[in-house]
N, C-alpha and C. Protein backbone atom coordinates (compact mmCIF):
# COMPACT_ATOMS: atom_id res chain seq x y z
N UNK A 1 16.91 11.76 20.09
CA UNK A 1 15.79 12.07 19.22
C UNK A 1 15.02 10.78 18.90
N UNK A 2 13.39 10.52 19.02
CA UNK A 2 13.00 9.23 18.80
C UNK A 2 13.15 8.98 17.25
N UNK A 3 12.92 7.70 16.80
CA UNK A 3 12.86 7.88 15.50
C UNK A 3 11.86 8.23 14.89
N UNK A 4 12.29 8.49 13.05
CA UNK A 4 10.90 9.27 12.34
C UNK A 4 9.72 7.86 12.23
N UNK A 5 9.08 8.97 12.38
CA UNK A 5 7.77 7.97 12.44
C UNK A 5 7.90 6.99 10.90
N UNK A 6 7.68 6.30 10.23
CA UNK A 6 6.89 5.75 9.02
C UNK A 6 6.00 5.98 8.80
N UNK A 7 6.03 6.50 7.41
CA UNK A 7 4.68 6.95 6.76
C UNK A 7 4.28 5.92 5.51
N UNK A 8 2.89 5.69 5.86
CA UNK A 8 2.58 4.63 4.67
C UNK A 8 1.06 5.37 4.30
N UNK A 9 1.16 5.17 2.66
CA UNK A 9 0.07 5.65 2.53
C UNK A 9 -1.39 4.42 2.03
N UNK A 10 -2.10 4.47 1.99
CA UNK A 10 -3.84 3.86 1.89
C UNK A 10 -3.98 4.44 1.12
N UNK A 11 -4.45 3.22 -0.04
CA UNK A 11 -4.81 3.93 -1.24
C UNK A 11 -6.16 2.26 -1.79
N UNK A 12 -7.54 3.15 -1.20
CA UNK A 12 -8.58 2.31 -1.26
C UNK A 12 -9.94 3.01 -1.84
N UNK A 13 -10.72 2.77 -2.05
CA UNK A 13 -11.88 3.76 -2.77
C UNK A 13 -12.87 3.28 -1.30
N UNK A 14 -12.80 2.25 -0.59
CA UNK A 14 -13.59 2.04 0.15
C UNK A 14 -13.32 2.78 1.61
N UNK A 15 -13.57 3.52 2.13
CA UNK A 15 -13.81 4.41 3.35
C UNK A 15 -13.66 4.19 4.66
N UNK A 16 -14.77 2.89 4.98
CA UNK A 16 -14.75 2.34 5.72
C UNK A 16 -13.27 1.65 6.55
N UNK A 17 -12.53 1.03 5.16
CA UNK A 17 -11.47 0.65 5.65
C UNK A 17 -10.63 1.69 5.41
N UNK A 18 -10.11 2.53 4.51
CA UNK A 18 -9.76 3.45 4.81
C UNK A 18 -9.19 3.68 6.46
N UNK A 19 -10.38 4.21 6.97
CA UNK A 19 -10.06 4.45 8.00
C UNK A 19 -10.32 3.67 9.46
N UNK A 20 -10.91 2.23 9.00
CA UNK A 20 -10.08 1.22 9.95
C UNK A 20 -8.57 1.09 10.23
N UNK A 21 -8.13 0.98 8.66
CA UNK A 21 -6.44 0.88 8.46
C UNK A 21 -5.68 2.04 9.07
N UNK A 22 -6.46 3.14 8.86
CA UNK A 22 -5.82 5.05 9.50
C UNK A 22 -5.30 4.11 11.24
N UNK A 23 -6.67 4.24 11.88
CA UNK A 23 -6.81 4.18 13.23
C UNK A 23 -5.63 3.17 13.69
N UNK A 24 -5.78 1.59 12.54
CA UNK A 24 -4.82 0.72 13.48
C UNK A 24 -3.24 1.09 12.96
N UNK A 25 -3.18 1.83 12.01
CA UNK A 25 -1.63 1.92 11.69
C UNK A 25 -1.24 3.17 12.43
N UNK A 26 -1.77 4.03 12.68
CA UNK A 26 -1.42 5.07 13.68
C UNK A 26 -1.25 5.08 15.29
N UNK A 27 -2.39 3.83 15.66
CA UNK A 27 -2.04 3.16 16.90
C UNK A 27 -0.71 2.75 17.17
N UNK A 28 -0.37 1.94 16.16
CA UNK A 28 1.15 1.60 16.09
C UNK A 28 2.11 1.92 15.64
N UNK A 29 1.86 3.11 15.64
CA UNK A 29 3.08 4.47 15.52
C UNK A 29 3.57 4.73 14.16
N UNK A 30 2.43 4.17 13.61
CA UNK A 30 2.87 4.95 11.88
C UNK A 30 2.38 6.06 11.52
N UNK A 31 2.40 6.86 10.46
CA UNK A 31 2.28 7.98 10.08
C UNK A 31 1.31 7.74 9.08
N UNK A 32 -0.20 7.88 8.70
CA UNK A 32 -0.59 7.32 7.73
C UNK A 32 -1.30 9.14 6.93
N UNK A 33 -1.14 8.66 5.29
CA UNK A 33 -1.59 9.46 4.18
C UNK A 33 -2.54 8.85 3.17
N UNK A 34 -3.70 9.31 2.85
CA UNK A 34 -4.76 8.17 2.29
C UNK A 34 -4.97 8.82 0.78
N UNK A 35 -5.70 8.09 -0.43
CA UNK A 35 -6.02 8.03 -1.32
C UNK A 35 -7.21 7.21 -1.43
N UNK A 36 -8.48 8.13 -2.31
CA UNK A 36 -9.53 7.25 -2.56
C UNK A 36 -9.64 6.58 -3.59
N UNK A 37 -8.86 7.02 -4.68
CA UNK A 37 -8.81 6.49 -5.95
C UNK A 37 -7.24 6.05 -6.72
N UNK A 38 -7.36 5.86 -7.78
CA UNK A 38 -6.03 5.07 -8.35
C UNK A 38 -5.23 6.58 -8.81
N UNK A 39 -5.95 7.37 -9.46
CA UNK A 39 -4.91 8.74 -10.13
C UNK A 39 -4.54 9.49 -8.53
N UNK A 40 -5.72 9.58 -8.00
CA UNK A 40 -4.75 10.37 -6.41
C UNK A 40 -3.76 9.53 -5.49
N UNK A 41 -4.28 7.88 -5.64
CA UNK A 41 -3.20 7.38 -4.76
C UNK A 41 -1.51 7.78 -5.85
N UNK A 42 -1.65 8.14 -7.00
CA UNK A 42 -0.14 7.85 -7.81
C UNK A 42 0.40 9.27 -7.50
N UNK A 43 -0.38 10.55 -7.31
CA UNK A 43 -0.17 11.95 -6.82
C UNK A 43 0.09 12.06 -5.77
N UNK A 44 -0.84 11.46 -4.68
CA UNK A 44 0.18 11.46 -3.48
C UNK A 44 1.03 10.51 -2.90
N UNK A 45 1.14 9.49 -4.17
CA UNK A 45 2.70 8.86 -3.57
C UNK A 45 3.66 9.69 -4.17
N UNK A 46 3.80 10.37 -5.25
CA UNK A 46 4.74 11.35 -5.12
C UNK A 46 4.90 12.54 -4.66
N UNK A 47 4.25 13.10 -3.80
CA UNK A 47 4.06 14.04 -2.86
C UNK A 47 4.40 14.19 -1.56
N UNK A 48 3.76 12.99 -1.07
CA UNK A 48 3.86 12.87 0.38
C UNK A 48 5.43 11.28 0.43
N UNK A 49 5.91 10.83 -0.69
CA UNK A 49 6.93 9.86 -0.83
C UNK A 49 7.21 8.84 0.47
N UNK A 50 5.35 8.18 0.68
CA UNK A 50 5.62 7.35 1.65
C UNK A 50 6.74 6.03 1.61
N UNK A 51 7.00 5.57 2.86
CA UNK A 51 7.71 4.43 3.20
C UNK A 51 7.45 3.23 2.55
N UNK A 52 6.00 3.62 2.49
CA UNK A 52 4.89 1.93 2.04
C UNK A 52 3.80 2.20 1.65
N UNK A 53 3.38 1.52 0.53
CA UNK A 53 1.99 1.80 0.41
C UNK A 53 1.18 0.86 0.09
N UNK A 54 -0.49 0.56 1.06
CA UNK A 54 -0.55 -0.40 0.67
C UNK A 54 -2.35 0.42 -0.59
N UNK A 55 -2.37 -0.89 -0.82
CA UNK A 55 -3.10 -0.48 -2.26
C UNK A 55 -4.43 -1.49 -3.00
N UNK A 56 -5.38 -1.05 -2.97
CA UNK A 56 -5.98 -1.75 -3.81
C UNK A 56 -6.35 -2.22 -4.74
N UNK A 57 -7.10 -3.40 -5.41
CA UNK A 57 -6.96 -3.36 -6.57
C UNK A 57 -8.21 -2.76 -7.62
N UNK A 58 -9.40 -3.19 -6.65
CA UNK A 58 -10.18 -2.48 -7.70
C UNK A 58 -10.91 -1.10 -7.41
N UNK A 59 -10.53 -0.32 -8.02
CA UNK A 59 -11.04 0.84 -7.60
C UNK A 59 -11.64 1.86 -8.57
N UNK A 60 -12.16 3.29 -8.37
CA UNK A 60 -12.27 4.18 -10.03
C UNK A 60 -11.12 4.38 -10.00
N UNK A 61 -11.00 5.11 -11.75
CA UNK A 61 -9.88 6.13 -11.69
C UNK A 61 -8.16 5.16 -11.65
N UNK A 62 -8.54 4.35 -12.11
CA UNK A 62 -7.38 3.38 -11.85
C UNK A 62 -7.12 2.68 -10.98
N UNK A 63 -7.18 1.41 -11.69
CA UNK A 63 -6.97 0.18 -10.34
C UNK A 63 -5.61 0.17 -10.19
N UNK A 64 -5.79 -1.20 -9.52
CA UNK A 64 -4.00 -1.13 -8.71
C UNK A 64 -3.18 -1.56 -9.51
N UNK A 65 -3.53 -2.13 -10.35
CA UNK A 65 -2.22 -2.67 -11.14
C UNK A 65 -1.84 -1.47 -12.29
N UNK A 66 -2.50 -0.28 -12.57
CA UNK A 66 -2.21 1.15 -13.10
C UNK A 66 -1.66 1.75 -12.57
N UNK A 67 -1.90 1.62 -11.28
CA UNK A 67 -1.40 2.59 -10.02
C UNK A 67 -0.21 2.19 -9.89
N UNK A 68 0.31 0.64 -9.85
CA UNK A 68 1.56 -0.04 -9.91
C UNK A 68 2.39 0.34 -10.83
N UNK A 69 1.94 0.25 -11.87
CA UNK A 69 2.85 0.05 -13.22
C UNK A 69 3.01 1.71 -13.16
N UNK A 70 2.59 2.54 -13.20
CA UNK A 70 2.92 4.33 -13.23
C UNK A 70 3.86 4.76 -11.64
N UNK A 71 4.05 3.55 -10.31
CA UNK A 71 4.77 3.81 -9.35
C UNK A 71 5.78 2.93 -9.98
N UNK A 72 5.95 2.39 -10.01
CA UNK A 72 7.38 1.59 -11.15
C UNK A 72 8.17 2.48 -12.01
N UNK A 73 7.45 3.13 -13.06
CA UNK A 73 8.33 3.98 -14.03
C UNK A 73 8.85 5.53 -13.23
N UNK A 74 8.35 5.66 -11.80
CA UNK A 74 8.92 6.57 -11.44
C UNK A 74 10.04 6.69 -10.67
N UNK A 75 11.16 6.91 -10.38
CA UNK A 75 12.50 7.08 -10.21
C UNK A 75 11.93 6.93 -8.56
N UNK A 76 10.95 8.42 -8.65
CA UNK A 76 11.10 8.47 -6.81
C UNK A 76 9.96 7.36 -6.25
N UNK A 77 9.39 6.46 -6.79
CA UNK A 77 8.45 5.60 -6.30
C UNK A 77 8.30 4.10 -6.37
N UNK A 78 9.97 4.41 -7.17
CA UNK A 78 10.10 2.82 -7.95
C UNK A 78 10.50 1.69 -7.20
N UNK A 79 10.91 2.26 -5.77
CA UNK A 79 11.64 1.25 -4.72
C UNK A 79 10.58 1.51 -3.79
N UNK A 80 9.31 2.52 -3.37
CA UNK A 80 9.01 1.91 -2.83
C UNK A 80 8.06 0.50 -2.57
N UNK A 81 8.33 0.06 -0.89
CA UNK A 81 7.67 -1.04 -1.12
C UNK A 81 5.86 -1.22 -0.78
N UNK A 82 5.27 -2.54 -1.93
CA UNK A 82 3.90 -2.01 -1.77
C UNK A 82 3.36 -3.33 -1.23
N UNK A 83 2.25 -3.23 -0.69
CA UNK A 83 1.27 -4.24 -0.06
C UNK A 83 0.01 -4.15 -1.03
N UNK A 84 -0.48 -5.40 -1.69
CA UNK A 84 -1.99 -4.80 -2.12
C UNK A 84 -3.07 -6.13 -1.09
N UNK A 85 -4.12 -5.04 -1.21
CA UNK A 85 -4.74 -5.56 0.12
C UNK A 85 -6.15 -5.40 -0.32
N UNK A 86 -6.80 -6.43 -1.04
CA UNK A 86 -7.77 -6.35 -2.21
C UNK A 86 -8.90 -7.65 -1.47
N UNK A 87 -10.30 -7.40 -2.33
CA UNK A 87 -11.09 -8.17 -2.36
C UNK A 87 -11.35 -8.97 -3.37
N UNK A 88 -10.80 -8.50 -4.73
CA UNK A 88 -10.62 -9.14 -6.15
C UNK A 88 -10.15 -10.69 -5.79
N UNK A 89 -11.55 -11.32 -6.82
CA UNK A 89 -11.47 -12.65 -6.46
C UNK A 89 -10.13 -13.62 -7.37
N UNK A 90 -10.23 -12.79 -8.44
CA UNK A 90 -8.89 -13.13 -9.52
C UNK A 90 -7.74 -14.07 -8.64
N UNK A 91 -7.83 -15.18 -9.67
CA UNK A 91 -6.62 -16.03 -8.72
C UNK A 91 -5.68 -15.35 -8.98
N UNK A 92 -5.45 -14.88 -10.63
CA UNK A 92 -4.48 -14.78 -11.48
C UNK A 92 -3.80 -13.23 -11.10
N UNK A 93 -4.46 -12.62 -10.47
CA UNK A 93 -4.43 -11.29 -9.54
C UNK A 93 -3.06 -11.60 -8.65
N UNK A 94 -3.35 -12.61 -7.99
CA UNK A 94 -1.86 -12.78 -6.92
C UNK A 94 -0.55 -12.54 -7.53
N UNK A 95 -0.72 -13.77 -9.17
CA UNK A 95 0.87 -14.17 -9.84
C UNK A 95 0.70 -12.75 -10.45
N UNK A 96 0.41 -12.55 -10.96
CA UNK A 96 0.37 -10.83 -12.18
C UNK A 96 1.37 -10.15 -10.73
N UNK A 97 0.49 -9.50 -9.57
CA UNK A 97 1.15 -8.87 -8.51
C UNK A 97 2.39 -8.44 -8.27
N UNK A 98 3.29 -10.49 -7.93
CA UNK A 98 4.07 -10.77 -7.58
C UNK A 98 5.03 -10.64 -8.37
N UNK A 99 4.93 -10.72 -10.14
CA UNK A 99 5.47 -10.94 -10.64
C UNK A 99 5.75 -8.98 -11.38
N UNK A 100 4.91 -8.23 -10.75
CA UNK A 100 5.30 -7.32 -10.75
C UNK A 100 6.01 -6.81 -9.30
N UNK A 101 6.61 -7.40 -8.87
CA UNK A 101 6.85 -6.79 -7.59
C UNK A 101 6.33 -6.19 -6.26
N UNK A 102 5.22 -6.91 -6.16
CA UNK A 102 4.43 -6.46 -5.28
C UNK A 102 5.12 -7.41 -3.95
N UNK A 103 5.09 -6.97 -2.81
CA UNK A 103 5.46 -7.67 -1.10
C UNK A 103 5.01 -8.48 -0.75
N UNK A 104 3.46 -8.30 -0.77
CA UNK A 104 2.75 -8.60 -0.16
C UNK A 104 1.38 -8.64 -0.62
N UNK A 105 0.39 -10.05 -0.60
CA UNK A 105 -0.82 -9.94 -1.02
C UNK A 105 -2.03 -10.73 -0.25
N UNK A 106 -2.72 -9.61 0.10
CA UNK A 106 -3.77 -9.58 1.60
C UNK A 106 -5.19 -9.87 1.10
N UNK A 107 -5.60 -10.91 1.18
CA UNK A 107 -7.22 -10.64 0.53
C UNK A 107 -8.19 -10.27 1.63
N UNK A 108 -9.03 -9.31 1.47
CA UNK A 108 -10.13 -8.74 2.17
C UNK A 108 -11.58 -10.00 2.48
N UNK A 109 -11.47 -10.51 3.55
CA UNK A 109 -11.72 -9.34 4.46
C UNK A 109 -10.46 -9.75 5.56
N UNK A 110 -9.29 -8.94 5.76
CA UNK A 110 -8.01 -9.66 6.39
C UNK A 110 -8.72 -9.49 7.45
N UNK A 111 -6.91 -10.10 7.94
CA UNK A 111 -6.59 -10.04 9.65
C UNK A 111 -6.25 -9.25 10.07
N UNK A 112 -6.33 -8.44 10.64
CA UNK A 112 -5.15 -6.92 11.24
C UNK A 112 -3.74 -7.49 11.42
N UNK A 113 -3.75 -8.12 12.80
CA UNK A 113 -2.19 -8.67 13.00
C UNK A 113 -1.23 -9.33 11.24
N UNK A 114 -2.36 -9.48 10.78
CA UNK A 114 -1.64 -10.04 9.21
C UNK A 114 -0.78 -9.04 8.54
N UNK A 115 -1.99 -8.26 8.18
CA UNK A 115 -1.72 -6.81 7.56
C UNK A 115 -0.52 -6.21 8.50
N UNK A 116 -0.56 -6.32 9.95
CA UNK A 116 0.67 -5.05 10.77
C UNK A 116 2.06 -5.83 10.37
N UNK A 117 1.84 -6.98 10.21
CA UNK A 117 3.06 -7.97 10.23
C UNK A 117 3.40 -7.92 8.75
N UNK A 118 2.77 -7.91 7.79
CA UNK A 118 3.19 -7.79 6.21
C UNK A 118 3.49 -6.22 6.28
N UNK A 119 3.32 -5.43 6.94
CA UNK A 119 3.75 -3.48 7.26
C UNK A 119 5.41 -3.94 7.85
N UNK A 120 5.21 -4.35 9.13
CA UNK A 120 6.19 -4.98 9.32
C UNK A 120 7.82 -5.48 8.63
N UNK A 121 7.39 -6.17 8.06
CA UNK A 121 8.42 -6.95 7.53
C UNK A 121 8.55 -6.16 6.24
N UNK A 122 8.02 -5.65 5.32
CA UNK A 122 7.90 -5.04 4.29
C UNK A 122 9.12 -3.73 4.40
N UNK A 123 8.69 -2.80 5.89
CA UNK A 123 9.44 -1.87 5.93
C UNK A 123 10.73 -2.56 6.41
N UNK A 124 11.51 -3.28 6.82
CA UNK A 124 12.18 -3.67 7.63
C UNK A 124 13.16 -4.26 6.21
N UNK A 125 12.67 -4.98 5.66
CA UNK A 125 13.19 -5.36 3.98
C UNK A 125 13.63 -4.55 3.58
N UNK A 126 12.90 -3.37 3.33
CA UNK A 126 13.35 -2.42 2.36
C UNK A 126 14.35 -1.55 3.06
N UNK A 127 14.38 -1.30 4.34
CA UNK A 127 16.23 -0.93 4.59
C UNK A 127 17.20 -1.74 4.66
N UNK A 128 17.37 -3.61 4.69
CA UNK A 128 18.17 -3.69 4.02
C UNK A 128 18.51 -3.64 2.64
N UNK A 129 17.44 -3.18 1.83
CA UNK A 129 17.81 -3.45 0.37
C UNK A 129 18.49 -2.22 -0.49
């Protein structure tokens, strides 16, 4: 049986990338589930209970660090692991992040190979942990 795919979900208000990120994470055999805003990305991370999610920070409807702190207090969302992958110029944005537990922090306008490699290693972490 091959293995299950990985599912990571996109949770961006911007579209465009949106579905840049769809196209290249599905190329490479992930399973992707999207969110345009901060209250739907926190609904369908408990719905669809992706692998990974990566996330932005500024968005309507709740930015990422709302979206964070409400995937934290939840039992089924609290391990997983997240990427935020933002244009927010905030230095202070990175340490806040990290120091909430965030993986990984990507400033826009990335690299792809950056981003597949922080997907990468992110999922690969979190089964040994």
């Amino acid at each position: 049986m091959p293995p299950k795919k990985k599912k990571i979900l996109i949770v961006d208000d911007e579209r465009d990338i949106v579905k840049a990120l769809t196209i290249r994470l599905q190329l490479n055999g992930y399973k992707t589930v999207t969110a345009f805003d901060g209250a739907q990305g926190v609904f369908m991370a408990h719905k669809e209970r992706p692998h990974l999610i990566i996330l932005d920070i500024r968005m309507p409807a709740g930015d990422g660090f709302s979206v964070l702190e409400k995937l934290k207090e939840s039992k089924r969302t609290s391990q997983t692991p997240i990427i935020f992958l933002t244009g927010s110029p905030e230095r202070e944005a990175e340490e806040s992040a990290r120091e909430m537990g965030v993986r990984y922090f990507i400033k826009k306008p990335y690299d792809p190979e950056e981003l597949l490699d922080a997907v990468r290693r992110a999922l690969e972490k979190n089964r040994e942990d």
